[in-house]
N, C-alpha and C. Protein backbone atom coordinates (compact mmCIF):
# COMPACT_ATOMS: atom_id res chain seq x y z
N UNK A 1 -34.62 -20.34 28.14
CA UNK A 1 -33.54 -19.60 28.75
C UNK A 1 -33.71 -18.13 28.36
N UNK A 2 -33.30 -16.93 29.60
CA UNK A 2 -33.98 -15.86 29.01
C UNK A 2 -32.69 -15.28 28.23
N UNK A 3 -32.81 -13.82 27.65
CA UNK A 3 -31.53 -13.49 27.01
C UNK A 3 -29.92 -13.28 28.18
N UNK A 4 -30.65 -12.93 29.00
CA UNK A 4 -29.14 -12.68 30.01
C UNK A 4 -28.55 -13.63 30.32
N UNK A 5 -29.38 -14.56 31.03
CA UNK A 5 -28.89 -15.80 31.15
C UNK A 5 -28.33 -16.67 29.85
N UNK A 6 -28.93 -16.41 28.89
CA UNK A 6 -28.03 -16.99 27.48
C UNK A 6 -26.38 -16.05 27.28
N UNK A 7 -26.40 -15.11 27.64
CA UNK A 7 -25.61 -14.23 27.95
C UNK A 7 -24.86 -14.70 28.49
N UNK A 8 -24.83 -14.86 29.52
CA UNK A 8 -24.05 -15.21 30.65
C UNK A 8 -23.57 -17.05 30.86
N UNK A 9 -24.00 -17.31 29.83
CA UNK A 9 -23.70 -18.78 29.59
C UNK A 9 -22.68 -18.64 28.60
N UNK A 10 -22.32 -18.10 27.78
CA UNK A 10 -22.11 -17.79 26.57
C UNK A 10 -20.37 -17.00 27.07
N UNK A 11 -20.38 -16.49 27.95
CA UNK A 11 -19.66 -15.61 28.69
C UNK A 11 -19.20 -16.72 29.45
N UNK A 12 -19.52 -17.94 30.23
CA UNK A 12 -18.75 -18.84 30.74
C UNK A 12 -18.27 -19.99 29.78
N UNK A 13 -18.26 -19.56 28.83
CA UNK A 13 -17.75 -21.03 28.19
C UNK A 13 -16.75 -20.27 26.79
N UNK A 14 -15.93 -21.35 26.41
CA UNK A 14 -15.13 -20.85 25.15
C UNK A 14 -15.25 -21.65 24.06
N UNK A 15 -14.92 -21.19 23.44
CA UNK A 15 -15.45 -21.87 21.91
C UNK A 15 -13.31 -22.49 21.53
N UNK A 16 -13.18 -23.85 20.75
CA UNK A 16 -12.26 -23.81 20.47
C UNK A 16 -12.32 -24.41 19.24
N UNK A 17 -13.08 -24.06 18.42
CA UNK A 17 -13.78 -24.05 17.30
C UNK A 17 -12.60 -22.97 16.05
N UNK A 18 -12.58 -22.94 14.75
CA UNK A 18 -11.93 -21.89 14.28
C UNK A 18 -12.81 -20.71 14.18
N UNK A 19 -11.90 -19.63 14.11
CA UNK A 19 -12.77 -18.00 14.04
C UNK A 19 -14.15 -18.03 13.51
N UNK A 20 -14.08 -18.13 12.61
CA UNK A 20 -15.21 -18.33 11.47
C UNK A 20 -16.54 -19.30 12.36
N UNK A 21 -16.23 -20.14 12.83
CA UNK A 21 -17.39 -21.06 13.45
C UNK A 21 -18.11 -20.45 14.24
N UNK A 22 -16.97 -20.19 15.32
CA UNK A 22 -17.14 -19.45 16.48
C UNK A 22 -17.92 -18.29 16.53
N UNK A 23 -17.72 -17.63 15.51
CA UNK A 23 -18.50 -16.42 14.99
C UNK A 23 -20.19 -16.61 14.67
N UNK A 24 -19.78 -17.63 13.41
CA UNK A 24 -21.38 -17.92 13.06
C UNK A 24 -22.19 -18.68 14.53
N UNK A 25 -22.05 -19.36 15.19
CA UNK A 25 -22.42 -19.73 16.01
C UNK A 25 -23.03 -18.97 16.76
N UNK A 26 -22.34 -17.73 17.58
CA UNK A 26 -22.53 -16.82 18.46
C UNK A 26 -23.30 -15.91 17.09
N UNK A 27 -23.68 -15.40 16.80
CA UNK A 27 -24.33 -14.62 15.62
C UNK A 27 -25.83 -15.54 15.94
N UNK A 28 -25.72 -16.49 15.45
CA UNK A 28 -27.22 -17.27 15.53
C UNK A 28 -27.68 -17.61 16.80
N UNK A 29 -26.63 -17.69 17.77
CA UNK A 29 -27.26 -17.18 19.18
C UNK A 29 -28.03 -16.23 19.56
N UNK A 30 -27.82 -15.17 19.27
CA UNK A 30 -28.09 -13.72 19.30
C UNK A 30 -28.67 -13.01 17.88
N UNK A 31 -28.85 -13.97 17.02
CA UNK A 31 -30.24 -13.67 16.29
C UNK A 31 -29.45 -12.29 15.41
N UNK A 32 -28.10 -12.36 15.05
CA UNK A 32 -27.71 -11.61 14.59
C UNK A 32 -27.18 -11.48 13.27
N UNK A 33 -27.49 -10.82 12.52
CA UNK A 33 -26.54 -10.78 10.60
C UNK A 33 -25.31 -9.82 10.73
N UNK A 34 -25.00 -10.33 9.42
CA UNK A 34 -23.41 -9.31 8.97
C UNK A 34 -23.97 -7.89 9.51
N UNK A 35 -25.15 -7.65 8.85
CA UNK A 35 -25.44 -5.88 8.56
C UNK A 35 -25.39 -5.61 10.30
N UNK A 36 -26.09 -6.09 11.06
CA UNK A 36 -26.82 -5.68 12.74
C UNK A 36 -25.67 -5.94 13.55
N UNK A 37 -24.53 -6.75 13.34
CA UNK A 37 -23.32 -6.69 14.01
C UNK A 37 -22.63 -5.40 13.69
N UNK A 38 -22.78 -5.30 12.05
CA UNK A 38 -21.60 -4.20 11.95
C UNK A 38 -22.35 -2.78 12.26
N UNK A 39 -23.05 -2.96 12.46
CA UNK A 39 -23.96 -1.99 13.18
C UNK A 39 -23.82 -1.51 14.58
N UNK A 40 -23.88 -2.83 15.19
CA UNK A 40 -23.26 -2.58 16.58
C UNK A 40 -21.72 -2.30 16.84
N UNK A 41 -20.68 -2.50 16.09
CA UNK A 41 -19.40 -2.48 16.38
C UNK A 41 -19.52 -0.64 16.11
N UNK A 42 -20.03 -0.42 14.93
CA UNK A 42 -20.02 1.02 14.49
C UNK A 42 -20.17 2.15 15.68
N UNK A 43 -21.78 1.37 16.44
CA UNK A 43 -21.67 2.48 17.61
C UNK A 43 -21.14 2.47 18.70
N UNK A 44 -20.01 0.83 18.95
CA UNK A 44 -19.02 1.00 19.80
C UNK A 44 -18.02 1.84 19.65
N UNK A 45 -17.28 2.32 18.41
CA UNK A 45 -16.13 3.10 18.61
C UNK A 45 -16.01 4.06 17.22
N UNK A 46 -17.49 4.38 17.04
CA UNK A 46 -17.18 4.98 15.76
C UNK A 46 -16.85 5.10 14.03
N UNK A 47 -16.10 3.67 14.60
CA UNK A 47 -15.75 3.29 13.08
C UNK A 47 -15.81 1.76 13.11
N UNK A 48 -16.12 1.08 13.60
CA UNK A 48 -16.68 -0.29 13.76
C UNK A 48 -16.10 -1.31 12.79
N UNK A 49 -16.88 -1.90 11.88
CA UNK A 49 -16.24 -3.30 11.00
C UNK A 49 -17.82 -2.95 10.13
N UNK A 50 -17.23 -2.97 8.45
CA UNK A 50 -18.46 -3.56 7.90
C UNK A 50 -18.45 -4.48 7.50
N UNK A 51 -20.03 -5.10 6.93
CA UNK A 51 -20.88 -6.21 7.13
C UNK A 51 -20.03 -7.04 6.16
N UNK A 52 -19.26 -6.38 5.43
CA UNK A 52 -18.72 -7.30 4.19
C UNK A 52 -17.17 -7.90 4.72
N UNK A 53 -16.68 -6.52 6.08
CA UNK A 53 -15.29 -7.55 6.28
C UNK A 53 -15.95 -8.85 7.51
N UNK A 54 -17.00 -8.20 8.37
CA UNK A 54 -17.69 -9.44 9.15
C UNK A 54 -17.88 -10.73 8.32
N UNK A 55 -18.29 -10.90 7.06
CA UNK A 55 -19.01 -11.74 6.17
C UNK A 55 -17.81 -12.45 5.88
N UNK A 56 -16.77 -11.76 5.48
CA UNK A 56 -14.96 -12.52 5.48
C UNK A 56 -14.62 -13.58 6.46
N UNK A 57 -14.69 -12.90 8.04
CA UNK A 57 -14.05 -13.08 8.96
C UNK A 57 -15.07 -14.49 8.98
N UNK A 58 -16.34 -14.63 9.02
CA UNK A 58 -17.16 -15.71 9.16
C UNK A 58 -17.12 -17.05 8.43
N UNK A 59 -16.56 -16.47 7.48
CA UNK A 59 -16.44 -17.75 6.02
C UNK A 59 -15.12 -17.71 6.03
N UNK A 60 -13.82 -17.64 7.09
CA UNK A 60 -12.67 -17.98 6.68
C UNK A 60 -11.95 -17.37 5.25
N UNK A 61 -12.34 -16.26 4.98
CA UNK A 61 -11.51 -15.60 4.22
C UNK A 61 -10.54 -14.36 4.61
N UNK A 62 -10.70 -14.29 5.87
CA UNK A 62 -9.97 -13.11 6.77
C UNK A 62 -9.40 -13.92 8.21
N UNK A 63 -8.00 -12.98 8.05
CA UNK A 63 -7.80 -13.80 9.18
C UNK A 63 -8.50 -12.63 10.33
N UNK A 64 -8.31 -12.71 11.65
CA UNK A 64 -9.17 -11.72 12.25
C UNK A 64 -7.93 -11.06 13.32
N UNK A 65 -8.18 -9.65 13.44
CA UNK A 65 -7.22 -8.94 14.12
C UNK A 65 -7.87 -8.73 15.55
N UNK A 66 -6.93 -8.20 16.49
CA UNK A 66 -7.34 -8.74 17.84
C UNK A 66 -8.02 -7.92 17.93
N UNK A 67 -7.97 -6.46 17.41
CA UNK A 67 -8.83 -5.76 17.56
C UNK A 67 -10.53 -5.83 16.87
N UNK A 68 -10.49 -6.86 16.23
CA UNK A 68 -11.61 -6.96 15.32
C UNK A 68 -12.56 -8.71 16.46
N UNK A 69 -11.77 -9.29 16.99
CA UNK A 69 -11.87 -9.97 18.38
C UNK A 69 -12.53 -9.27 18.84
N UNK A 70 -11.86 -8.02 19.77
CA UNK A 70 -12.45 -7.50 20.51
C UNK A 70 -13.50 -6.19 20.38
N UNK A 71 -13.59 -6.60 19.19
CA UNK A 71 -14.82 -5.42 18.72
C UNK A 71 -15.91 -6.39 18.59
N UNK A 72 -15.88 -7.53 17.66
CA UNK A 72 -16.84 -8.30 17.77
C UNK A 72 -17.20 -8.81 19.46
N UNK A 73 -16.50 -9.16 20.38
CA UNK A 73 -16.75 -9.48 21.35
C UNK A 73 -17.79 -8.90 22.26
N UNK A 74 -17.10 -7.74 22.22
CA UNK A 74 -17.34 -6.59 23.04
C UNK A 74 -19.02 -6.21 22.18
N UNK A 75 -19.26 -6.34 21.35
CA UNK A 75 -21.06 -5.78 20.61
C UNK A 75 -21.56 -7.22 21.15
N UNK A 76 -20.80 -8.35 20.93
CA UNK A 76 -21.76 -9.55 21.54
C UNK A 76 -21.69 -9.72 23.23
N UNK A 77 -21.10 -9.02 23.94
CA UNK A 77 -21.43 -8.80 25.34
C UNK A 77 -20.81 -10.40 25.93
N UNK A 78 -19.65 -10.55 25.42
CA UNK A 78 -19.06 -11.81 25.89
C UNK A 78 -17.41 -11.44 26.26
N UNK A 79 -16.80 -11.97 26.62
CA UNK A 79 -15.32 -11.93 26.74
C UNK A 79 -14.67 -12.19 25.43
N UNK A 80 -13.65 -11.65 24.76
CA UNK A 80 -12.99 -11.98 23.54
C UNK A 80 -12.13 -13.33 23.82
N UNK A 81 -11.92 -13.71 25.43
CA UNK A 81 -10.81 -14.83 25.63
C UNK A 81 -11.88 -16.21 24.61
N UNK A 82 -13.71 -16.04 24.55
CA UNK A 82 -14.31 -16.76 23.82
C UNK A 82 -13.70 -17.52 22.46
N UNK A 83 -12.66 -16.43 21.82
CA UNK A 83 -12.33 -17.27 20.72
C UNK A 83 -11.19 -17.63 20.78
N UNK A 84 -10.95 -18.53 20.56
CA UNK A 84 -9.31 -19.66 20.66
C UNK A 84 -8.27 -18.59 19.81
N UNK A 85 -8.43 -17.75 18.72
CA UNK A 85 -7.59 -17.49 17.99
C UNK A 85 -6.69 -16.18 18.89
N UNK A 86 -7.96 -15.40 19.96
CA UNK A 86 -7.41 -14.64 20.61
C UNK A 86 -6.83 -14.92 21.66
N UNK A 87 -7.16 -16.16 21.93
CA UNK A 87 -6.35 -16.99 23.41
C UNK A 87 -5.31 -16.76 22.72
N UNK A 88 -4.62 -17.90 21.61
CA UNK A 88 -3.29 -18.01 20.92
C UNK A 88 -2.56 -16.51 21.05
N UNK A 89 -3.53 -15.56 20.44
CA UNK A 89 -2.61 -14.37 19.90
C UNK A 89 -2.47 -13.32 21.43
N UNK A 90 -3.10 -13.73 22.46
CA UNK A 90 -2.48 -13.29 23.35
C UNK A 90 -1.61 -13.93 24.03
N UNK A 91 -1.62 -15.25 23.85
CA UNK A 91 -0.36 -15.97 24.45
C UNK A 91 0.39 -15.86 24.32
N UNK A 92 0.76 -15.96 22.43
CA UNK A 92 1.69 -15.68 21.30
C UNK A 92 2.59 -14.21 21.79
N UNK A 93 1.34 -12.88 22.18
CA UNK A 93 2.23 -11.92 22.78
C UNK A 93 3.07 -11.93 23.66
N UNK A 94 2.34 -12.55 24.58
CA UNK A 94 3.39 -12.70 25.89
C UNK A 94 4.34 -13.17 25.89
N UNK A 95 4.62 -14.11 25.30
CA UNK A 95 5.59 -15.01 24.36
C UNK A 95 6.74 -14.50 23.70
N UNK A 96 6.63 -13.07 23.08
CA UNK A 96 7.21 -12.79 21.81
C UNK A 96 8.31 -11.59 23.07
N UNK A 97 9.79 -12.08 22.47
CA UNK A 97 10.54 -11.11 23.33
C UNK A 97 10.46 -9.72 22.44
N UNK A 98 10.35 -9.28 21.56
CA UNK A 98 10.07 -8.32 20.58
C UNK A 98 9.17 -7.32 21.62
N UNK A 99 8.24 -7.87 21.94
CA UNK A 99 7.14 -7.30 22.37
C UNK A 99 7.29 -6.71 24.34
N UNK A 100 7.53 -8.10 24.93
CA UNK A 100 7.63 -7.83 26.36
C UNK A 100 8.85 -8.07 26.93
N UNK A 101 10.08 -8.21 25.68
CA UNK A 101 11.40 -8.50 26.17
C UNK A 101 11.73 -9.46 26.54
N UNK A 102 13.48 -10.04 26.31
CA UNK A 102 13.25 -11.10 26.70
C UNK A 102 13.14 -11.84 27.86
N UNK A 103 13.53 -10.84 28.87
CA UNK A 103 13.42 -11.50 30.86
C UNK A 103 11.90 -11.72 30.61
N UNK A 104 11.06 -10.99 30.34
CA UNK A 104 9.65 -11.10 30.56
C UNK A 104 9.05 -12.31 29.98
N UNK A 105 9.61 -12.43 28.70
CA UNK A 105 8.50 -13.39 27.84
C UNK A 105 9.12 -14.87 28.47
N UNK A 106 10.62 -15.13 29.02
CA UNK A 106 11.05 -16.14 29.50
C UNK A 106 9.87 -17.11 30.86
N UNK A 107 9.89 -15.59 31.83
CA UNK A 107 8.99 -15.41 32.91
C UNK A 107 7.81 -16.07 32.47
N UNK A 108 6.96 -15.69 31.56
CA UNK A 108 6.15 -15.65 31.03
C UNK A 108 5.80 -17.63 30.96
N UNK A 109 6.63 -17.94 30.03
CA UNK A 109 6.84 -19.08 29.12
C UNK A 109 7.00 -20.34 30.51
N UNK A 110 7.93 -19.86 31.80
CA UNK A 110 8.27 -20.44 32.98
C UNK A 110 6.58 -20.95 34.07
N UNK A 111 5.58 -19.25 33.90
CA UNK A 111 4.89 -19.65 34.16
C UNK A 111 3.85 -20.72 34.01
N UNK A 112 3.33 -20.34 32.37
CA UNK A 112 3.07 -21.08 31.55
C UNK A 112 3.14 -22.77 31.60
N UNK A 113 4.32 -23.28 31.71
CA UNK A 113 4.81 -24.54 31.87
C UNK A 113 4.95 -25.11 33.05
N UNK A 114 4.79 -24.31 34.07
CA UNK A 114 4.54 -24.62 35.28
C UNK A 114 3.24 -24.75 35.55
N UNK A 115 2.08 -24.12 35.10
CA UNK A 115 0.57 -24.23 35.29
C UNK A 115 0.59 -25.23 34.69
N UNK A 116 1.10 -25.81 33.32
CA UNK A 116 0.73 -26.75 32.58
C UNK A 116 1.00 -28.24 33.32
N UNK A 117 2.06 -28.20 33.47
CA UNK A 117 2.48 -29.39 34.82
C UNK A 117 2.15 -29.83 36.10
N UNK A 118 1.49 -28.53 36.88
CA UNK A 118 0.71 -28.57 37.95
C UNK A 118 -0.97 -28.77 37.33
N UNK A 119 -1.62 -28.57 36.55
CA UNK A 119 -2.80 -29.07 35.60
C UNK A 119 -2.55 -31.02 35.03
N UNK A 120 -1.34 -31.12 34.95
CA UNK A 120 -1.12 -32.32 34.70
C UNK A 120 -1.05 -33.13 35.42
N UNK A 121 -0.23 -32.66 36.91
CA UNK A 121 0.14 -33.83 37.62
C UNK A 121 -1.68 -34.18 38.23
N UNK A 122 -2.56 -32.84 38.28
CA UNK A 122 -3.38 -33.21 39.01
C UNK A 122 -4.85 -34.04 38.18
N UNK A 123 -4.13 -34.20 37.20
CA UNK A 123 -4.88 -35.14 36.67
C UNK A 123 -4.64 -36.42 36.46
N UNK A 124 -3.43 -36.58 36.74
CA UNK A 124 -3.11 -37.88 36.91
C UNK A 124 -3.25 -38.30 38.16
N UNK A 125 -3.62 -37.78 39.18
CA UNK A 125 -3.87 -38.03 40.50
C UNK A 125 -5.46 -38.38 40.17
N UNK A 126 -6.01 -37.59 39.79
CA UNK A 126 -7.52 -38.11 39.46
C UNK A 126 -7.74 -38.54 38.32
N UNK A 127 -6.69 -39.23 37.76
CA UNK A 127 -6.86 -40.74 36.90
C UNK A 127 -6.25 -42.01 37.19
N UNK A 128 -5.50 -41.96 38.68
CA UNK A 128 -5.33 -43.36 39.35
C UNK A 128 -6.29 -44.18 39.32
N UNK A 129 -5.93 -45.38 39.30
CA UNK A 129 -6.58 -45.90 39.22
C UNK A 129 -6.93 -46.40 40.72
N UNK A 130 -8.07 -47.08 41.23
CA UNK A 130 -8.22 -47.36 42.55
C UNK A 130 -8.36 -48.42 42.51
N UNK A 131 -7.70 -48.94 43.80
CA UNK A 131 -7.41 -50.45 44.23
C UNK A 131 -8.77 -51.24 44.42
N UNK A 132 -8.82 -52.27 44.02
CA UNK A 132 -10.36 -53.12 44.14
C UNK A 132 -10.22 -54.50 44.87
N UNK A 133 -11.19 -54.92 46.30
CA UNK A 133 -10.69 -55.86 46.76
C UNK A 133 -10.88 -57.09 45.89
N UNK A 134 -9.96 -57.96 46.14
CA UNK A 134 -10.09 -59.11 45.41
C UNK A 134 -11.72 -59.98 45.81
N UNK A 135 -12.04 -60.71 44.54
CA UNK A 135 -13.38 -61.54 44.90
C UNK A 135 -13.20 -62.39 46.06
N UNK A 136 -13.68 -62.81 46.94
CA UNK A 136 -13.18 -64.30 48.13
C UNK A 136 -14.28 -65.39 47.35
N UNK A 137 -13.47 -66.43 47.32
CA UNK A 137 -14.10 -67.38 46.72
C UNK A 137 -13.88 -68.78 45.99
């Protein structure tokens, strides 16, 4: 598989793995260490992540900030929705009336539970079971 196409595989799929996995995983995809990540985050925005808070975030001693999501993301050339913790913590936002108020986060929560139920019913439609003729005999 060449690198883009590993790329781009990598970019269609999500990990729902914890931070830390998810991380090392994609790292050994891409043939990458603490030092050469924090390397790359550095010349995304200047002030990047070093190798020692990356080395945290990997071994579950950090929890990881969204912005540190999307810094790692963004040097590995993938979508940040990749890690489950940033799914949650953007859900979690939308969620939070603090944040988008409370008409919004209600809205929000309405949609939410409505995708979830329309995802449901249609799986129970394609887990009927189907009728089988009887043996003759």
């Amino acid at each position: 598989m060449s690198a883009i196409a590993g790329r781009i595989a990598a970019v269609a799929r999500s990990s729902d793995k914890p931070f830390g996995d998810s991380l090392r995983t994609l790292m050994s995809e891409r043939g990458l260490t603490y030092r050469s990540l924090a390397d790359v985050t550095r010349r995304l925005d200047g002030r990047g992540m070093t190798h020692a808070h990356i080395n945290m975030l990997a071994n579950g001693h950090d929890k990881p900030s969204i912005r540190a999501m999307e810094l790692i993301a963004e040097a590995c050339e993938i979508s940040p929705r990749y890690f489950a913790e940033y799914r949650l913590a953007t859900a979690m936002r939308e969620l939070d009336p603090e944040v988008v108020g409370l008409e919004h986060a209600l809205e929000n929560l309405n949609a939410r539970l409505g995708a979830r139920r329309l995802s449901a019913t249609r799986g129970r439609r394609a887990q009927r079971p189907q009728a089988r003729p009887r043996p003759s005999g």
